[in-house]
PDB file of N, CA and C in Angstrom:
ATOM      1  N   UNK A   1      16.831 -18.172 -67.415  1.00  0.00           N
ATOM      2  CA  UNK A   1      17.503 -16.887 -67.335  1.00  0.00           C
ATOM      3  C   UNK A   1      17.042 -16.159 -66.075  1.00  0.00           C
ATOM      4  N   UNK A   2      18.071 -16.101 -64.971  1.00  0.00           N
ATOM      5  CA  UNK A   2      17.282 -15.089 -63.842  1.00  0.00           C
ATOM      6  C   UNK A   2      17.514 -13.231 -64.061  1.00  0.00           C
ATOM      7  N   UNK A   3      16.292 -13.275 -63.305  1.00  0.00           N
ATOM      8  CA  UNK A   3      15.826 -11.722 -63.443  1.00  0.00           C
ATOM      9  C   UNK A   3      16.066 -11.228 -62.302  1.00  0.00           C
ATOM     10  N   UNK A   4      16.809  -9.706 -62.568  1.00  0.00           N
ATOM     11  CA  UNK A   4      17.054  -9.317 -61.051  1.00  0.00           C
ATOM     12  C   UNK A   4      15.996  -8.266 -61.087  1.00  0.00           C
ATOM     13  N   UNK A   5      14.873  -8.681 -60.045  1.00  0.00           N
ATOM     14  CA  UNK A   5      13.965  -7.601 -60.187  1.00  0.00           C
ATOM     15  C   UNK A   5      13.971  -6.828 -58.921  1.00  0.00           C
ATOM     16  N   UNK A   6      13.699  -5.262 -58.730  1.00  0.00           N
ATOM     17  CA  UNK A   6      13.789  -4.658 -57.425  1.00  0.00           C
ATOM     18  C   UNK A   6      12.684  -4.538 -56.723  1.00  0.00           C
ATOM     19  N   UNK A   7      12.678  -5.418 -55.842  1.00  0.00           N
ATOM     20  CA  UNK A   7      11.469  -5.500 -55.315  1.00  0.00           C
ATOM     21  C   UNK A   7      11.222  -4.410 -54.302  1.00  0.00           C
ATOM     22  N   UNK A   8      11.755  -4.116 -53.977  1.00  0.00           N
ATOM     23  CA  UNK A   8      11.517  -2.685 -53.399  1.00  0.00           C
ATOM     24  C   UNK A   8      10.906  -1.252 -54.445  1.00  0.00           C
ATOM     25  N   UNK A   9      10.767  -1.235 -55.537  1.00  0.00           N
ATOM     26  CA  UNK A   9      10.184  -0.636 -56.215  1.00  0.00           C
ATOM     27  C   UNK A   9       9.146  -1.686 -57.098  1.00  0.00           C
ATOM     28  N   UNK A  10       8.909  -2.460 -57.020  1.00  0.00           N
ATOM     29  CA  UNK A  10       8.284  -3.675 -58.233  1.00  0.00           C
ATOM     30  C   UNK A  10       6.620  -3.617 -57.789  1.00  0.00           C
ATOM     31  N   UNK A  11       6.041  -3.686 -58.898  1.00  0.00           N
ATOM     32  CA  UNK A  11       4.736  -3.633 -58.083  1.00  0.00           C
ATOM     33  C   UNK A  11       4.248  -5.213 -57.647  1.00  0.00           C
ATOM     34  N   UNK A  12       3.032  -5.265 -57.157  1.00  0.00           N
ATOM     35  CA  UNK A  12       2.579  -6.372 -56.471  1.00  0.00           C
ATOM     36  C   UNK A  12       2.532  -7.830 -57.419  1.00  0.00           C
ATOM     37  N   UNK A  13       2.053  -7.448 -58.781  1.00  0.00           N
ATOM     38  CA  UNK A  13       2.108  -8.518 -59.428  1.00  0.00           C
ATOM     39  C   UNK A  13       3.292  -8.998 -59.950  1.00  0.00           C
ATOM     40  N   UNK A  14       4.327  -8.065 -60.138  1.00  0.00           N
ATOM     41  CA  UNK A  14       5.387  -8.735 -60.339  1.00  0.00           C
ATOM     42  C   UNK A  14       6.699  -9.167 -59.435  1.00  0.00           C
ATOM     43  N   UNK A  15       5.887  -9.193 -58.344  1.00  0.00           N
ATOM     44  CA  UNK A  15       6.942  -9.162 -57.316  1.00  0.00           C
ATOM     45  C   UNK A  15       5.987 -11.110 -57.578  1.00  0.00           C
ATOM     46  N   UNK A  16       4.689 -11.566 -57.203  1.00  0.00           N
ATOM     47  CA  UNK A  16       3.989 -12.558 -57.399  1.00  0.00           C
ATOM     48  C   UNK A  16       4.419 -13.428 -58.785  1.00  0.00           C
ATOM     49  N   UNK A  17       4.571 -13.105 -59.841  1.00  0.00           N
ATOM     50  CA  UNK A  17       5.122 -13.307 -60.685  1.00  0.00           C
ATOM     51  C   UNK A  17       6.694 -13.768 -60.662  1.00  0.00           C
ATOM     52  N   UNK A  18       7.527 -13.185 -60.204  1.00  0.00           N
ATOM     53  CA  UNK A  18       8.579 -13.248 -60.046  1.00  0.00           C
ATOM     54  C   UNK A  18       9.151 -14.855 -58.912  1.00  0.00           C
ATOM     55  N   UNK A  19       7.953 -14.647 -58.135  1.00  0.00           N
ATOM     56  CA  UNK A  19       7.943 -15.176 -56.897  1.00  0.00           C
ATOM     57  C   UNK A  19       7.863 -16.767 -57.582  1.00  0.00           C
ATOM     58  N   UNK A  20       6.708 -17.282 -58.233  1.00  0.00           N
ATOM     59  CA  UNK A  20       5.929 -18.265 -58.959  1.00  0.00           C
ATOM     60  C   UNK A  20       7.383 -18.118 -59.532  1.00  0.00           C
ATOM     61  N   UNK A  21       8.059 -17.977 -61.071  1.00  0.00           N
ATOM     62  CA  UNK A  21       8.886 -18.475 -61.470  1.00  0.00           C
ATOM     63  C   UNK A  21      10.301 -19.393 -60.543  1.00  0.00           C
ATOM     64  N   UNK A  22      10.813 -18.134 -59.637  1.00  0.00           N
ATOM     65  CA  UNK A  22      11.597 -18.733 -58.758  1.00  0.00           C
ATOM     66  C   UNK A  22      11.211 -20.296 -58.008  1.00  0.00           C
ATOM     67  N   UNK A  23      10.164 -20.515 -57.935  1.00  0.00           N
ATOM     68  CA  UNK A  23       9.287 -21.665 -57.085  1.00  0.00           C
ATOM     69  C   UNK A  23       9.530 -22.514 -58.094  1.00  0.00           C
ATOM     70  N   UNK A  24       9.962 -22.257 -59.437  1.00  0.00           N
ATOM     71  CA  UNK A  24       9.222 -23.195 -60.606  1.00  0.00           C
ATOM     72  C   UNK A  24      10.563 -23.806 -61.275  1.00  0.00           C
ATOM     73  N   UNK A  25      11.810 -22.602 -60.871  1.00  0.00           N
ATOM     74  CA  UNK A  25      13.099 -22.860 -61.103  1.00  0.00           C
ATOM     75  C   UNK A  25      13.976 -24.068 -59.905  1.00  0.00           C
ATOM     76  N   UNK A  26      13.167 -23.478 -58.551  1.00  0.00           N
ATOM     77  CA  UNK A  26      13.500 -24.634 -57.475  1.00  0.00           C
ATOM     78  C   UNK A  26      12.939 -25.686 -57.540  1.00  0.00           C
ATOM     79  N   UNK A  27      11.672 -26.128 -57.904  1.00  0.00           N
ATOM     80  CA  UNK A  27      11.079 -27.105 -58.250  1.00  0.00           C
ATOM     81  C   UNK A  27      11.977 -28.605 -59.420  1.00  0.00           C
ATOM     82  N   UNK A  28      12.301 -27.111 -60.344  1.00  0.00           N
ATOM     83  CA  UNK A  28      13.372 -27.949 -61.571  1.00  0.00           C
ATOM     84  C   UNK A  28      14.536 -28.342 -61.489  1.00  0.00           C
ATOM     85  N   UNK A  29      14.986 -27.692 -60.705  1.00  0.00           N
ATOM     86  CA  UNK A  29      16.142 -27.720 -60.079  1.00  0.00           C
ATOM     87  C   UNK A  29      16.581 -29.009 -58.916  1.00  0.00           C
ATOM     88  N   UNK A  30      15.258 -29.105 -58.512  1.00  0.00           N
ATOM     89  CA  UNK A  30      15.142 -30.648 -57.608  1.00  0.00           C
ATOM     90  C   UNK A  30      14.707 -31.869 -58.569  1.00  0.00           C
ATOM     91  N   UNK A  31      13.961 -31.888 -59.668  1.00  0.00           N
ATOM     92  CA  UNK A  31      13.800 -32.627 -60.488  1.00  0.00           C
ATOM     93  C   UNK A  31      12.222 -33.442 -59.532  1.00  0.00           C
ATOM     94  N   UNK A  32      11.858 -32.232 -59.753  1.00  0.00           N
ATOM     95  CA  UNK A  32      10.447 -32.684 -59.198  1.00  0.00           C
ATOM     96  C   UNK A  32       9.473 -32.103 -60.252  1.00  0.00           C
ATOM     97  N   UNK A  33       8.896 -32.914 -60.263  1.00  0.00           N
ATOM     98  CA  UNK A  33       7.142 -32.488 -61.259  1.00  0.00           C
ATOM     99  C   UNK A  33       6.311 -31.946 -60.662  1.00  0.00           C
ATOM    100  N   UNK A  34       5.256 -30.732 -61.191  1.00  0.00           N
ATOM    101  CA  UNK A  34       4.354 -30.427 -60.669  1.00  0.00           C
ATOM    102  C   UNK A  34       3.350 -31.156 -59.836  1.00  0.00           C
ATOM    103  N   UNK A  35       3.315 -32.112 -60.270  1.00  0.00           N
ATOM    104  CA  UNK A  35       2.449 -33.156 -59.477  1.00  0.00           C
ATOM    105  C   UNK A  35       2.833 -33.786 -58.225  1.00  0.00           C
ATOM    106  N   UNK A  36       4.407 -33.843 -58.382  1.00  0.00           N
ATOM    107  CA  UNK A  36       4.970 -34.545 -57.302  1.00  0.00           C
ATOM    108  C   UNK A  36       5.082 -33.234 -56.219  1.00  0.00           C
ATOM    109  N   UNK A  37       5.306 -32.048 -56.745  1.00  0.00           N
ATOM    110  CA  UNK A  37       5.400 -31.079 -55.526  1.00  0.00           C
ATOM    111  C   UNK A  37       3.216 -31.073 -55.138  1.00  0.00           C
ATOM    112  N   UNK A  38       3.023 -30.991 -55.991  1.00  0.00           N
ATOM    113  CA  UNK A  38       1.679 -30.800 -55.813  1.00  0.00           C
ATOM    114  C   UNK A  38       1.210 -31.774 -54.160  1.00  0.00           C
ATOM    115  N   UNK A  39       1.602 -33.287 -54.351  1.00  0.00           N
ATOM    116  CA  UNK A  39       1.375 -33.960 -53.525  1.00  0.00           C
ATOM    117  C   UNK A  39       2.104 -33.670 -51.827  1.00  0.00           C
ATOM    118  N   UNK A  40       3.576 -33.308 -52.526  1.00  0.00           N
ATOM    119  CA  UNK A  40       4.015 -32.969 -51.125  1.00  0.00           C
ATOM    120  C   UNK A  40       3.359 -32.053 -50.377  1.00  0.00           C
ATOM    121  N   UNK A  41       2.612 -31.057 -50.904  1.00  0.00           N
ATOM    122  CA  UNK A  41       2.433 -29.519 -50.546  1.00  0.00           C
ATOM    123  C   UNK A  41       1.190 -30.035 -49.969  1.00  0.00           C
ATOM    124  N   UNK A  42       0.019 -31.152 -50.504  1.00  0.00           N
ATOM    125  CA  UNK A  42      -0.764 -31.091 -50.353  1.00  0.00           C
ATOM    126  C   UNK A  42      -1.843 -30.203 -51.276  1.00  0.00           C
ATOM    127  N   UNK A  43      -1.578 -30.002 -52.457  1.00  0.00           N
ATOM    128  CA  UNK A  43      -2.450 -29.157 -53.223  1.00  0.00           C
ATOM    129  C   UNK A  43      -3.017 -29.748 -54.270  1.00  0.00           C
ATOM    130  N   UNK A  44      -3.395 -29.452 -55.243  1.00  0.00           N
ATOM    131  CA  UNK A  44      -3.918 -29.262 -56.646  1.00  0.00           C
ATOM    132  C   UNK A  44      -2.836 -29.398 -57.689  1.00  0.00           C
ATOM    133  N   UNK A  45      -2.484 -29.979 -58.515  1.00  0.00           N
ATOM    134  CA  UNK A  45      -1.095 -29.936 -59.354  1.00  0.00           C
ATOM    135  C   UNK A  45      -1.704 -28.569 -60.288  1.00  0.00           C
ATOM    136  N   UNK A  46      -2.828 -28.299 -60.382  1.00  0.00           N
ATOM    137  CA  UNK A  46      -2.999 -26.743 -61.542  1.00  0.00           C
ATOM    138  C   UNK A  46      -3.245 -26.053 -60.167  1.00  0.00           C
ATOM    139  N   UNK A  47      -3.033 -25.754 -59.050  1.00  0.00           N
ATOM    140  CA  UNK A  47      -2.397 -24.854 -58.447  1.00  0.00           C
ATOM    141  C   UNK A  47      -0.885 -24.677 -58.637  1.00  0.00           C
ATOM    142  N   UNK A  48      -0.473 -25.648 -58.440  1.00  0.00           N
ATOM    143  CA  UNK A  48       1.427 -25.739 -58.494  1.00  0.00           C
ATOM    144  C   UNK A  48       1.543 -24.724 -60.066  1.00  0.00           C
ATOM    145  N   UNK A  49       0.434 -25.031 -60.748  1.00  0.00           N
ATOM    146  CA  UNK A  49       0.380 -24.781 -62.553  1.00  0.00           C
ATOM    147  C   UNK A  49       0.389 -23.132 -62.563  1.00  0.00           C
ATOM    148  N   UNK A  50      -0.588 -22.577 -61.379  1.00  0.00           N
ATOM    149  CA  UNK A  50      -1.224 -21.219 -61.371  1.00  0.00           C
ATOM    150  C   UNK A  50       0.099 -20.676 -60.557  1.00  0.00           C
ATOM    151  N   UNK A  51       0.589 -20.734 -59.908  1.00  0.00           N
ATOM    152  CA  UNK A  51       1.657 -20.516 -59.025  1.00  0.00           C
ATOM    153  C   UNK A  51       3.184 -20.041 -59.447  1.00  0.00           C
ATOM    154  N   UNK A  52       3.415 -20.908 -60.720  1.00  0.00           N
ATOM    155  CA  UNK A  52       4.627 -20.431 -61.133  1.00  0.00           C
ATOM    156  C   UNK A  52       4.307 -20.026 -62.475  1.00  0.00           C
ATOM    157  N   UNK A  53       2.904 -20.293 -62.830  1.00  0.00           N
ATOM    158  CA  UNK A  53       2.713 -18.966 -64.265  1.00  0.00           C
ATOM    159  C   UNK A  53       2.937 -17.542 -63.918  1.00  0.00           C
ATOM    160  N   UNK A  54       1.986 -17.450 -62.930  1.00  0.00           N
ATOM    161  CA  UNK A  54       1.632 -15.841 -62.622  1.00  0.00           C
ATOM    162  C   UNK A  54       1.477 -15.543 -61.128  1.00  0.00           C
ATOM    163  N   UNK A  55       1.610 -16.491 -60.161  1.00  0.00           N
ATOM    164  CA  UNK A  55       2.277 -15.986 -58.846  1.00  0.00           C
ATOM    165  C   UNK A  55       0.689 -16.466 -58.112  1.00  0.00           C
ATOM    166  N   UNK A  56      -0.502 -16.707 -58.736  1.00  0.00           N
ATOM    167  CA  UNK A  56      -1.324 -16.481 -58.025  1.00  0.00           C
ATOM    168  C   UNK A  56      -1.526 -17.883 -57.198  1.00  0.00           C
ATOM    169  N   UNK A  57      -1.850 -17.646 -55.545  1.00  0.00           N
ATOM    170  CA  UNK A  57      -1.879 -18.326 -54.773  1.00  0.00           C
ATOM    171  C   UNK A  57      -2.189 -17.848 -53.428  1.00  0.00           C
ATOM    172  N   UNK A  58      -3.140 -18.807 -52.871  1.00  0.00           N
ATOM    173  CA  UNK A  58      -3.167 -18.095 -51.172  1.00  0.00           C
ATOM    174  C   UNK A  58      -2.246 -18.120 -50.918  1.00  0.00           C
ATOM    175  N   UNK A  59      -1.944 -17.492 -49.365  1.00  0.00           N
ATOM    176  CA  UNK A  59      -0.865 -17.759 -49.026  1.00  0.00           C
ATOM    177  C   UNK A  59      -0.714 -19.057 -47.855  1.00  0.00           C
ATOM    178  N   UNK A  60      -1.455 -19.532 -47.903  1.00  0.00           N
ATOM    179  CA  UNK A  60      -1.552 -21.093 -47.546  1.00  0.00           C
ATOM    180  C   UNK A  60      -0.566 -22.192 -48.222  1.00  0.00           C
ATOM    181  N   UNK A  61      -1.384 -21.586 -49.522  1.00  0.00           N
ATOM    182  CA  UNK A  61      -0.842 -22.403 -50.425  1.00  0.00           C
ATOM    183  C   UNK A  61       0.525 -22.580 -50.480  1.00  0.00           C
ATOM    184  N   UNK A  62       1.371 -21.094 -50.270  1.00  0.00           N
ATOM    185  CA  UNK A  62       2.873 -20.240 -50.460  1.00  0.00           C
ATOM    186  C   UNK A  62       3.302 -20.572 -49.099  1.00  0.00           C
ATOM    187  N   UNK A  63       2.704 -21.416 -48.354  1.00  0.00           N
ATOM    188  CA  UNK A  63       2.941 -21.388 -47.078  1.00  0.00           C
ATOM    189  C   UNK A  63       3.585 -23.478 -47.518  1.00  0.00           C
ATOM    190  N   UNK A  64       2.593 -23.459 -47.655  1.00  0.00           N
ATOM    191  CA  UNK A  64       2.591 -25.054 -48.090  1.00  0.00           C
ATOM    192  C   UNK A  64       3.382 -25.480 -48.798  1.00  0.00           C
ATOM    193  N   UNK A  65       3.453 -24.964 -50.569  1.00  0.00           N
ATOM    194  CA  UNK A  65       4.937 -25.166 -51.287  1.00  0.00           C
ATOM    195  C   UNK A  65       6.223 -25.066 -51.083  1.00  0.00           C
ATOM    196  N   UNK A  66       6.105 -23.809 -50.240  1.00  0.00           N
ATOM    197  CA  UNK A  66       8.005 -23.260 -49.189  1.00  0.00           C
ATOM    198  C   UNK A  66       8.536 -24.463 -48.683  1.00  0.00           C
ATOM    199  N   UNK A  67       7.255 -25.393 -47.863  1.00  0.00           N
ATOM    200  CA  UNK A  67       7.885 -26.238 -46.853  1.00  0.00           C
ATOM    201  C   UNK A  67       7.790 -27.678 -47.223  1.00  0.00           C
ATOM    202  N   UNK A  68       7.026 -27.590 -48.572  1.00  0.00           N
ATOM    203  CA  UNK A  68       7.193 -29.024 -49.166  1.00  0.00           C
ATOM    204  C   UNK A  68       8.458 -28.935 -49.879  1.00  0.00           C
ATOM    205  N   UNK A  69       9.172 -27.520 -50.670  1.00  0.00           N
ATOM    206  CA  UNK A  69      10.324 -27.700 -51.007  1.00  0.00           C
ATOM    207  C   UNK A  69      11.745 -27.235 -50.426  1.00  0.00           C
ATOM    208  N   UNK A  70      11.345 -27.695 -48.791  1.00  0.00           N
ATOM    209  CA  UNK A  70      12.455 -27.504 -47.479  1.00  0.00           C
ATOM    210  C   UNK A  70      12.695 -25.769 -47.474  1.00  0.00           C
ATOM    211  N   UNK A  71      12.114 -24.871 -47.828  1.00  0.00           N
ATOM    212  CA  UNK A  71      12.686 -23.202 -47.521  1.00  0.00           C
ATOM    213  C   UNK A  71      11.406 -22.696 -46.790  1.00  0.00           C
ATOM    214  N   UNK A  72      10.907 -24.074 -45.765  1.00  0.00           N
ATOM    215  CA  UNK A  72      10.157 -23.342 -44.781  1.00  0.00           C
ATOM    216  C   UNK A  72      11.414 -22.231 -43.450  1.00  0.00           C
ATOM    217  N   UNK A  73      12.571 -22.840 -43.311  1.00  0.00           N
ATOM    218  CA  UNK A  73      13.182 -21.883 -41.981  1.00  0.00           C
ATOM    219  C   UNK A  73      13.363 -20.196 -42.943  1.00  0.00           C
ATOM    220  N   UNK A  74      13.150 -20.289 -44.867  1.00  0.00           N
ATOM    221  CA  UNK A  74      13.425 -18.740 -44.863  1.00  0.00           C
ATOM    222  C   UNK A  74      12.376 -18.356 -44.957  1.00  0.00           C
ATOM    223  N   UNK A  75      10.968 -18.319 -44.027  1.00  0.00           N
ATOM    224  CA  UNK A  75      10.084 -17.603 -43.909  1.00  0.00           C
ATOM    225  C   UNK A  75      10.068 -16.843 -43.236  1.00  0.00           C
ATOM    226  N   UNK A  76      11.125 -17.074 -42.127  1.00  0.00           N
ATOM    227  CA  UNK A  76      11.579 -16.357 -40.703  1.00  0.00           C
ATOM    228  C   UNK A  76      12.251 -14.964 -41.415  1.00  0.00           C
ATOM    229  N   UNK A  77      12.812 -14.874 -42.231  1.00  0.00           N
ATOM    230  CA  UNK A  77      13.472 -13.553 -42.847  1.00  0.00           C
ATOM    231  C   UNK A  77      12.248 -12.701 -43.850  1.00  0.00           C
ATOM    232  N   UNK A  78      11.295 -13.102 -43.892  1.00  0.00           N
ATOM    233  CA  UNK A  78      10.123 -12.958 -44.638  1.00  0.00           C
ATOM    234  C   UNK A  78       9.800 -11.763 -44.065  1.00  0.00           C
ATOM    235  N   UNK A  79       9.395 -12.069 -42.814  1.00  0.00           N
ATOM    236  CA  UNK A  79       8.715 -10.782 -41.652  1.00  0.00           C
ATOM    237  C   UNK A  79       9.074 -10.952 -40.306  1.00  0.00           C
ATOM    238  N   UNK A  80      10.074 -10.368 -40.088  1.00  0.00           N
ATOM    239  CA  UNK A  80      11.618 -10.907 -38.546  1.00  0.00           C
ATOM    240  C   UNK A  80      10.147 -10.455 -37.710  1.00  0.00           C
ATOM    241  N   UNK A  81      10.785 -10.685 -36.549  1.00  0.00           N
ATOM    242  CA  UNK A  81       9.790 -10.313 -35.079  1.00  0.00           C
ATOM    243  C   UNK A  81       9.974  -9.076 -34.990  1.00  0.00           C
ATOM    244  N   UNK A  82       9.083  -8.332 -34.536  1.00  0.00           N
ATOM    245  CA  UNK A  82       9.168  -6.470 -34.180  1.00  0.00           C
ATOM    246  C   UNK A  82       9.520  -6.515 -33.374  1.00  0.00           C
ATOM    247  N   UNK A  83      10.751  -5.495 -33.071  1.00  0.00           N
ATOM    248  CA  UNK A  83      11.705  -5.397 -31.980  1.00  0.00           C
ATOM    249  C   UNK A  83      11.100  -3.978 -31.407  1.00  0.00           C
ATOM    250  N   UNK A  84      11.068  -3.973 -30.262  1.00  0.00           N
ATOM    251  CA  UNK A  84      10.396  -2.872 -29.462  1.00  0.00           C
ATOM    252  C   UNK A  84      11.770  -2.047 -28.999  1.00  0.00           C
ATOM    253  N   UNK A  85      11.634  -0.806 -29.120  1.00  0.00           N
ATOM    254  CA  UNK A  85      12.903  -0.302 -28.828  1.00  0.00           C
ATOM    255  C   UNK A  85      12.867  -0.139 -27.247  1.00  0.00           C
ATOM    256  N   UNK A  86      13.748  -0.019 -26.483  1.00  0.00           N
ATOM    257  CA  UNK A  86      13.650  -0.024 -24.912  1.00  0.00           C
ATOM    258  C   UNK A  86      12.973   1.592 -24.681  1.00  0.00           C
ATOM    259  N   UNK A  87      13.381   2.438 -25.288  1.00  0.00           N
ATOM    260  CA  UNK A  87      12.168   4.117 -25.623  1.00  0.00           C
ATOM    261  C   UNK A  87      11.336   3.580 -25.396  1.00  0.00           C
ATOM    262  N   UNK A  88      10.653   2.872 -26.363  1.00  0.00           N
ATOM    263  CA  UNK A  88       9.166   2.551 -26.667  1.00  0.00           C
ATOM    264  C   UNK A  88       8.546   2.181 -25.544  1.00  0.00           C
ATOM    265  N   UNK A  89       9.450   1.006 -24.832  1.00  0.00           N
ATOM    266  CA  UNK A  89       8.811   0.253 -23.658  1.00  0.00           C
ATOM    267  C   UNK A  89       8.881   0.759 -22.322  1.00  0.00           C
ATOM    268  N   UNK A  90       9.975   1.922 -22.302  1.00  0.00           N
ATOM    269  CA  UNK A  90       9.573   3.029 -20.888  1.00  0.00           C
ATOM    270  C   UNK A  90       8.148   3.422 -21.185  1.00  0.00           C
ATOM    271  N   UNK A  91       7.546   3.995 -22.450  1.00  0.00           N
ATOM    272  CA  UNK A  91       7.266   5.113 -22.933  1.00  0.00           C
ATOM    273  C   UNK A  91       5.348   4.639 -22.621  1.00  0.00           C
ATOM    274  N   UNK A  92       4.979   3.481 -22.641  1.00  0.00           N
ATOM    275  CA  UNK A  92       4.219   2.795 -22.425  1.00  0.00           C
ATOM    276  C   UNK A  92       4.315   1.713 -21.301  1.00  0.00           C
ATOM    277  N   UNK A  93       4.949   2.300 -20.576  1.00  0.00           N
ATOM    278  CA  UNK A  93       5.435   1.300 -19.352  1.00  0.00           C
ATOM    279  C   UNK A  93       5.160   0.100 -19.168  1.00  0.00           C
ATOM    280  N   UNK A  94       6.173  -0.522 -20.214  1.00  0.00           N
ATOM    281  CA  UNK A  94       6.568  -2.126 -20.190  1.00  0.00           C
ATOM    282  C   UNK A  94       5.035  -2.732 -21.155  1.00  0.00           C
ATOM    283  N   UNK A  95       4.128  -2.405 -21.558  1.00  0.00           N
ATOM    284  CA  UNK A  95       2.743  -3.097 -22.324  1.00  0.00           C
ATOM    285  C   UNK A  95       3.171  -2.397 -23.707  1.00  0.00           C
ATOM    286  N   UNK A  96       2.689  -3.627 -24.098  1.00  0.00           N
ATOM    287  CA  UNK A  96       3.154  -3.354 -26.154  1.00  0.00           C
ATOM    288  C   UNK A  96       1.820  -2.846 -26.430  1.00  0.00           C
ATOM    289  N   UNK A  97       2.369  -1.992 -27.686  1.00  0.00           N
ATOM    290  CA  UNK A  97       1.100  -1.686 -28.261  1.00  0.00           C
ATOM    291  C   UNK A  97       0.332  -2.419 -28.715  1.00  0.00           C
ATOM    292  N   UNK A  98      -1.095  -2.424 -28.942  1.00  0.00           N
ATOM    293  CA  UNK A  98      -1.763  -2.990 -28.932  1.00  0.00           C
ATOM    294  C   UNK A  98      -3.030  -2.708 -30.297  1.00  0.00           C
ATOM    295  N   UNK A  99      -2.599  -0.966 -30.645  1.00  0.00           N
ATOM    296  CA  UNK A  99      -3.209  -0.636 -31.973  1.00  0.00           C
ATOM    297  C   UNK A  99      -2.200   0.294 -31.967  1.00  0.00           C
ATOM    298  N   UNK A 100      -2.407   0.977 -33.444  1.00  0.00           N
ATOM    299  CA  UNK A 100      -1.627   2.425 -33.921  1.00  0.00           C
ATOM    300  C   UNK A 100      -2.458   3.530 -33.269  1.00  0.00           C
ATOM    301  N   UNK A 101      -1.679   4.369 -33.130  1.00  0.00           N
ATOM    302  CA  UNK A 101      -2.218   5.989 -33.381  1.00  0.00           C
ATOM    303  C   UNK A 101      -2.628   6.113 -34.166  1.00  0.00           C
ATOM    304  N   UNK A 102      -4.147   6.884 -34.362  1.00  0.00           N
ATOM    305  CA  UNK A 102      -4.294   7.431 -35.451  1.00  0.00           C
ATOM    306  C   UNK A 102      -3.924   9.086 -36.023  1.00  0.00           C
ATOM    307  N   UNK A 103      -3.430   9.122 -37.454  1.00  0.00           N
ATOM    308  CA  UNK A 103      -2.711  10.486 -37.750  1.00  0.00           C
ATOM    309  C   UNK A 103      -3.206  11.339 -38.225  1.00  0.00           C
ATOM    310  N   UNK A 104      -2.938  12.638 -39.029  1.00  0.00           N
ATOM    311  CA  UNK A 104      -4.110  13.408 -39.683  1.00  0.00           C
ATOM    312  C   UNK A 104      -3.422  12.760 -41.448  1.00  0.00           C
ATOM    313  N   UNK A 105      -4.445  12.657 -42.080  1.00  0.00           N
ATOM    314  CA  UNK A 105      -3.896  11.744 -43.767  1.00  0.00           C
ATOM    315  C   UNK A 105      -2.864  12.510 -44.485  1.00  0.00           C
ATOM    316  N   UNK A 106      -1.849  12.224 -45.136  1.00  0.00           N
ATOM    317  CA  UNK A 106      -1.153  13.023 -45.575  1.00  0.00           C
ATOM    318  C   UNK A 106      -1.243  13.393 -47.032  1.00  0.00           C
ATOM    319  N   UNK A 107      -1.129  14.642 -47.234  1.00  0.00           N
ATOM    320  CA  UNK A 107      -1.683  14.988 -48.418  1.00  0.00           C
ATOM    321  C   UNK A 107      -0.853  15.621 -49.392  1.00  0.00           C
ATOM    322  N   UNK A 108      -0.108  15.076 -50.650  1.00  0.00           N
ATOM    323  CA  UNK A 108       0.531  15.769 -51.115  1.00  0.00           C
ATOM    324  C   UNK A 108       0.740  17.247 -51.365  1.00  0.00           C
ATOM    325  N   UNK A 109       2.002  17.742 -51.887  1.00  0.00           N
ATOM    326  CA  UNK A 109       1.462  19.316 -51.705  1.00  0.00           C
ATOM    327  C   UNK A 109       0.998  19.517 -53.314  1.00  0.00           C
ATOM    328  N   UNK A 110       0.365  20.688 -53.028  1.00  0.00           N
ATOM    329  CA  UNK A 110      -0.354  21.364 -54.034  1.00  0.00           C
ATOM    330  C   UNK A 110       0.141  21.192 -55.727  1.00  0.00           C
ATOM    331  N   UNK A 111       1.358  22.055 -55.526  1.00  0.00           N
ATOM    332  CA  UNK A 111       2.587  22.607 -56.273  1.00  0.00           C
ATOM    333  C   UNK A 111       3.899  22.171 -55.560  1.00  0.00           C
ATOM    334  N   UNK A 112       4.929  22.241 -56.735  1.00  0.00           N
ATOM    335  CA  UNK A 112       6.284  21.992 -56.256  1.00  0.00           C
ATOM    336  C   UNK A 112       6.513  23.148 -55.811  1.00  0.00           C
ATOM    337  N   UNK A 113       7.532  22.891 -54.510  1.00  0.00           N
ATOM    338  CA  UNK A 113       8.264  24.038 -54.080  1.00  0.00           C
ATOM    339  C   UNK A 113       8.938  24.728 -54.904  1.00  0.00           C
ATOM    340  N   UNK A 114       8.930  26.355 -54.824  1.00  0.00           N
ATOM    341  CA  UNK A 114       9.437  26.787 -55.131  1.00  0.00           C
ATOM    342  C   UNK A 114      10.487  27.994 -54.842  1.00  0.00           C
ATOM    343  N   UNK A 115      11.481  28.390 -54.826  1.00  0.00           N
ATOM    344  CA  UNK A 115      12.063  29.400 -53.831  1.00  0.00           C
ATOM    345  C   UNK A 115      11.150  31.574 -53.825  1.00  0.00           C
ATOM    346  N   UNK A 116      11.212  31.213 -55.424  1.00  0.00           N
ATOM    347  CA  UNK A 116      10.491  32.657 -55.424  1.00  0.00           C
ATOM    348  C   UNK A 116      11.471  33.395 -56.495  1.00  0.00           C
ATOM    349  N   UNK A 117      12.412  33.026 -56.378  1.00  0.00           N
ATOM    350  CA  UNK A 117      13.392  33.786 -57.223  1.00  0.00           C
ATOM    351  C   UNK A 117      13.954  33.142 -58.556  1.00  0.00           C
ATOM    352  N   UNK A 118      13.141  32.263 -59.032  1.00  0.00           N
ATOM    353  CA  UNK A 118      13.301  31.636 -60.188  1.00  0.00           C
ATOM    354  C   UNK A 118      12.698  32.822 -61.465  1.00  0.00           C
ATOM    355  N   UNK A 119      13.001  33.037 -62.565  1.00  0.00           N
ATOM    356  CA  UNK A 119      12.602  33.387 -63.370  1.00  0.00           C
ATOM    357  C   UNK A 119      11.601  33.053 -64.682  1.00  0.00           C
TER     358      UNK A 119
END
C-alpha cells in the first residue's frame, strides 16, 4: 500500500522510514532478496534488513543501495548544483562564496501580534 507522505512537513524519521520501505518495495519489485541486493551494494544483508525496517543507514550505505538498484542518476535531483545568481557574482566579483555571513539569531516574538483594538 503506498503512502503519500509530505515530506516537506514530515519529520526526519519518517521521511527515513518512508525512504527504507520505498527501497524495500523496489527491491520486490525487481525480485531480488535481501541478500542478493545486499551483495550487489556490497553490504551486510541485516543492513539491507535495518534499511527498509526503519530507514536507518549511513549514507554510504544509501549511497550504495541507490546504485546497486540502478537509481544512482536520481541522486542528481537529490541536491541539484547551487546556481549562483549573476547579482551574486558581480557582488563578490566573480569568487564564490566560500562561508556564510554570520546573522543576529532569530528569535520568536514574545506575544502574538496584536492590533490594539480587539476587545
Amino acid at each position: 500500500m503506498a503512502v503519500n507522505l509530505d515530506f516537506a512537513v514530515a519529520s526526519s524519521d519518517q521521511i527515513t522510514k518512508e525512504l527504507g520501505r520505498r527501497i524495500e518495495r523496489i527491491r520486490l519489485s525487481r525480485n531480488l532478496t535481501q541478500a542478493e541486493l545486499a551483495a550487489d551494494a556490497g553490504v551486510n544483508p541485516r543492513t539491507i534488513l535495518r534499511l527498509e525496517k526503519d530507514g536507518t543507514a549511513t549514507l554510504d550505505t544509501f549511497v550504495r543501495v541507490l546504485m546497486a538498484l540502478a537509481l544512482g542518476p536520481n541522486l542528481e535531483a537529490l541536491i541539484p548544483e547551487a546556481e549562483i545568481r549573476p547579482v551574486e557574482r558581480l557582488r563578490h566579483r566573480g569568487r564564490e562564496r566560500q562561508r556564510a555571513t554570520s546573522r543576529p539569531p532569530r528569535t520568536p516574538p514574545s506575544a502574538p501580534f496584536r492590533w490594539g483594538d480587539e476587545t
